[in-house]
N, C-alpha and C. Protein backbone atom coordinates (compact mmCIF):
# COMPACT_ATOMS: atom_id res chain seq x y z
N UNK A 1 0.84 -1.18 0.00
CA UNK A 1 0.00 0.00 0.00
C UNK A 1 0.88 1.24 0.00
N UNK A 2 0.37 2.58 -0.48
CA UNK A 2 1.14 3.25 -0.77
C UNK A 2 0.11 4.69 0.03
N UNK A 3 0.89 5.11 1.17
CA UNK A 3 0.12 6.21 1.76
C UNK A 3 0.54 7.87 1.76
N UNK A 4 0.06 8.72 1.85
CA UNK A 4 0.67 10.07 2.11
C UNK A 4 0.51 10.19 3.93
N UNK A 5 1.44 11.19 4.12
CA UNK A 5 1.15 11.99 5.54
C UNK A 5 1.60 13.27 4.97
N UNK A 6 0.92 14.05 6.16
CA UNK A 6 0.97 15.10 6.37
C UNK A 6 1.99 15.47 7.56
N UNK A 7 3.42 16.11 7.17
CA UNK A 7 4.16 16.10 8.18
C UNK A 7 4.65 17.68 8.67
N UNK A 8 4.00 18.04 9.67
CA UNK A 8 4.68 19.98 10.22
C UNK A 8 5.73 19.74 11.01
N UNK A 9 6.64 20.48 11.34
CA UNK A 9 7.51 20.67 11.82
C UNK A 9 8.91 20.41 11.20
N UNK A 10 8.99 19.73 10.39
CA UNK A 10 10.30 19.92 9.43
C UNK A 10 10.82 20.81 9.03
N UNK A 11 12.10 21.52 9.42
CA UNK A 11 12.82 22.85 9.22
C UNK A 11 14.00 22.74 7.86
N UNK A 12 14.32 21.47 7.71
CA UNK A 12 15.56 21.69 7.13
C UNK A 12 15.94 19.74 6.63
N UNK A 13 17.05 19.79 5.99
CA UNK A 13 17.03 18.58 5.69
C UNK A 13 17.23 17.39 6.54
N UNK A 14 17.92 17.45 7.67
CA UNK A 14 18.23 16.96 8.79
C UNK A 14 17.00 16.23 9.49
N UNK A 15 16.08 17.17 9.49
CA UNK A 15 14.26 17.41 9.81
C UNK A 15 14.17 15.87 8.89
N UNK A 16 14.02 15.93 7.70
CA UNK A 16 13.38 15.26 6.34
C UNK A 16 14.21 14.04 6.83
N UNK A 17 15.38 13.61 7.29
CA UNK A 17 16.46 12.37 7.33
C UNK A 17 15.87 11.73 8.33
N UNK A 18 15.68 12.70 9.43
CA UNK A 18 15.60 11.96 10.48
C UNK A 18 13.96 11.37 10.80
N UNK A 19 13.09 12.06 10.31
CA UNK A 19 11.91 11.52 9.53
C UNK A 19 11.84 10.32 8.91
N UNK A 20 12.88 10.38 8.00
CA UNK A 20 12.74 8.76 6.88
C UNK A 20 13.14 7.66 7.92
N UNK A 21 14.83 8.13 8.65
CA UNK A 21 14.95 6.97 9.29
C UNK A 21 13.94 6.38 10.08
N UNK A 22 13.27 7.23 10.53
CA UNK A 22 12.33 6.42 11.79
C UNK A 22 11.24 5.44 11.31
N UNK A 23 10.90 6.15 10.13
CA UNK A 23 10.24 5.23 9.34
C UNK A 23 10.46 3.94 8.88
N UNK A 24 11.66 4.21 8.43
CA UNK A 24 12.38 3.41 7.64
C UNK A 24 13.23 1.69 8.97
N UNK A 25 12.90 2.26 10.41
CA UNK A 25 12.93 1.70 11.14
C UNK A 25 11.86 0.35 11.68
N UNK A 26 10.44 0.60 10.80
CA UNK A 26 9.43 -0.14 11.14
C UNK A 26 9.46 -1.59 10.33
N UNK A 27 8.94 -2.08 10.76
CA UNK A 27 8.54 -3.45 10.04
C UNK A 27 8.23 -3.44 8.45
N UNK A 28 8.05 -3.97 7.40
CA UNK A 28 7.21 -3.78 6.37
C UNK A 28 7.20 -2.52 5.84
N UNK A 29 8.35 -1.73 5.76
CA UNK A 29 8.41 -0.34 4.89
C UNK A 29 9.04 -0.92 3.14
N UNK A 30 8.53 -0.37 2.64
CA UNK A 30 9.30 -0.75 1.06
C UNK A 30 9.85 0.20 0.89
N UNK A 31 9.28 1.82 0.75
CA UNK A 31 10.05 2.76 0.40
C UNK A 31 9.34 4.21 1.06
N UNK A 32 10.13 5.06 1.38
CA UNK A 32 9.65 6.13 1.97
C UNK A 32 10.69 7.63 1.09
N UNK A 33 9.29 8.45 1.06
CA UNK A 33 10.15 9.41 0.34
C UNK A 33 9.29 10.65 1.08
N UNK A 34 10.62 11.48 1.51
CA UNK A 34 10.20 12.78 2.45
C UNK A 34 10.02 13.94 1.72
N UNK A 35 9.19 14.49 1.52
CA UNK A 35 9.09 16.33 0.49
C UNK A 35 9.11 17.36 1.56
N UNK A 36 10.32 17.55 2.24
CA UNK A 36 10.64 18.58 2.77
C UNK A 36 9.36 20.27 2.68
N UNK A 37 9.79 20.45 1.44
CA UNK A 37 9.20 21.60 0.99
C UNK A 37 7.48 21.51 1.13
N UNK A 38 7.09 20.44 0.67
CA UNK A 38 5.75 20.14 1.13
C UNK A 38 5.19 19.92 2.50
N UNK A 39 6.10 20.04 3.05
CA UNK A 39 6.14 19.03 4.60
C UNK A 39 5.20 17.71 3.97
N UNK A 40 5.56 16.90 3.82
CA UNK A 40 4.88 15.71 3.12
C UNK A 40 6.00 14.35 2.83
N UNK A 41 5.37 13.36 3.57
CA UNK A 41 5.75 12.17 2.91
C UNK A 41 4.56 10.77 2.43
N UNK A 42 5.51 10.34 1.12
CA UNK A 42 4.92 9.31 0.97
C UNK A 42 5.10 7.77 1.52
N UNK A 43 4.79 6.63 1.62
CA UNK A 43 5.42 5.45 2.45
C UNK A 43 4.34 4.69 1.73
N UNK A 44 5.35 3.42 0.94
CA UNK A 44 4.90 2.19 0.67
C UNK A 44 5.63 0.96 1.57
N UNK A 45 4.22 0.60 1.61
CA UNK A 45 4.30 -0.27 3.09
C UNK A 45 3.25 -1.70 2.94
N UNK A 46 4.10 -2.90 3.78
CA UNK A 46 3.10 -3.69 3.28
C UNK A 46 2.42 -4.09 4.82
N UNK A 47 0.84 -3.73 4.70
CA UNK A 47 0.10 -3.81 5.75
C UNK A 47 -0.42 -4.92 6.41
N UNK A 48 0.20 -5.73 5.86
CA UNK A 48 0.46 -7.25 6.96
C UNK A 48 1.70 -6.98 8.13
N UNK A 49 2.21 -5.45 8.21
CA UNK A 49 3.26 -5.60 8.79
C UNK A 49 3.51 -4.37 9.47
N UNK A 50 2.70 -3.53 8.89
CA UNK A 50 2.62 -2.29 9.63
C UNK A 50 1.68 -1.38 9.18
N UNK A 51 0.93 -0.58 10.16
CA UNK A 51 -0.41 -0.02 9.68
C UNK A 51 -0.49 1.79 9.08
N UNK A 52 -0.83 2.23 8.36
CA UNK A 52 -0.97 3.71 8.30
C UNK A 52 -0.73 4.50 9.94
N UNK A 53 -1.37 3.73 10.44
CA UNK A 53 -1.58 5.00 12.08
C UNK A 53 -0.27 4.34 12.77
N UNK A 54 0.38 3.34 12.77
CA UNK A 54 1.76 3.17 13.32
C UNK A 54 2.87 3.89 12.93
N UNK A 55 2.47 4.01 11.35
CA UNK A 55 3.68 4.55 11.19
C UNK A 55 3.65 6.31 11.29
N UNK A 56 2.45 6.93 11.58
CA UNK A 56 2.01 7.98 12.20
C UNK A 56 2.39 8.50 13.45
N UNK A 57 2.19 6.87 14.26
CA UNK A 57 2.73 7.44 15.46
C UNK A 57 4.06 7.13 15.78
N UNK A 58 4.78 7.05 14.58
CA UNK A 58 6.49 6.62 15.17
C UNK A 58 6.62 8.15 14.78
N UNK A 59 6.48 8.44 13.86
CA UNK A 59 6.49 9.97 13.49
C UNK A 59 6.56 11.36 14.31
N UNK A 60 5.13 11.20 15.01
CA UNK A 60 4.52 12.14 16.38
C UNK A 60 5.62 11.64 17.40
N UNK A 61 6.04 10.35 17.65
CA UNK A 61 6.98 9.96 18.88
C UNK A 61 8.29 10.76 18.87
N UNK A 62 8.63 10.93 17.70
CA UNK A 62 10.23 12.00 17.39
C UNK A 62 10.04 13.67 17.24
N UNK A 63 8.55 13.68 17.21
CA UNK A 63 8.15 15.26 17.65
C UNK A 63 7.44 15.95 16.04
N UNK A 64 6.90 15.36 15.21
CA UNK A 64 6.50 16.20 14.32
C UNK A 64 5.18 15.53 14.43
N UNK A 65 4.06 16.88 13.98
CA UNK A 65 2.84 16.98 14.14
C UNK A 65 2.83 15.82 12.60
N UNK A 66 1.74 14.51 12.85
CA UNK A 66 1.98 13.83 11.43
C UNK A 66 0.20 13.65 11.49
N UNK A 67 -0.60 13.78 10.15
CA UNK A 67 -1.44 13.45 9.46
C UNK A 67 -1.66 12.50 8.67
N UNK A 68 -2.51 11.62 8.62
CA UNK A 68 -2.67 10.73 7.43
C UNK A 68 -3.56 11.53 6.27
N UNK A 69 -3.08 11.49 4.98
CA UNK A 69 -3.88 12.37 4.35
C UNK A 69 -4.46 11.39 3.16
């Protein structure tokens, strides 16, 4: 599955890295791509393994306001 979020608080690229890693930390990620400028990422993920709102809240856990959009 292939989801968007809605991500605030990202200042800079560092912001956007440390974003992916955490993501990129979960179970069942295929690919994650951060749009800084949008505050926006996308995440294909396979949901036998991890859910839209998990990977939401690994997000919110490192401090950025995250949306599923």
């Amino acid at each position: 599955m292939k989801q968007k979020f809605a991500i605030k608080g990202m200042s800079c690229d560092h912001c956007a890295n440390r974003v992916e890693t955490a993501i990129n930390e979960l179970p069942g990620i295929q690919k994650t791509k951060i749009h800084l400028k949008k505050g926006q990422g996308v995440v294909k993920f396979d949901e036998a393994q991890v859910s839209a709102n998990e990977i939401a809240e690994k997000v919110s856990a490192i401090g950025y306001e995250t949306t599923i959009d």
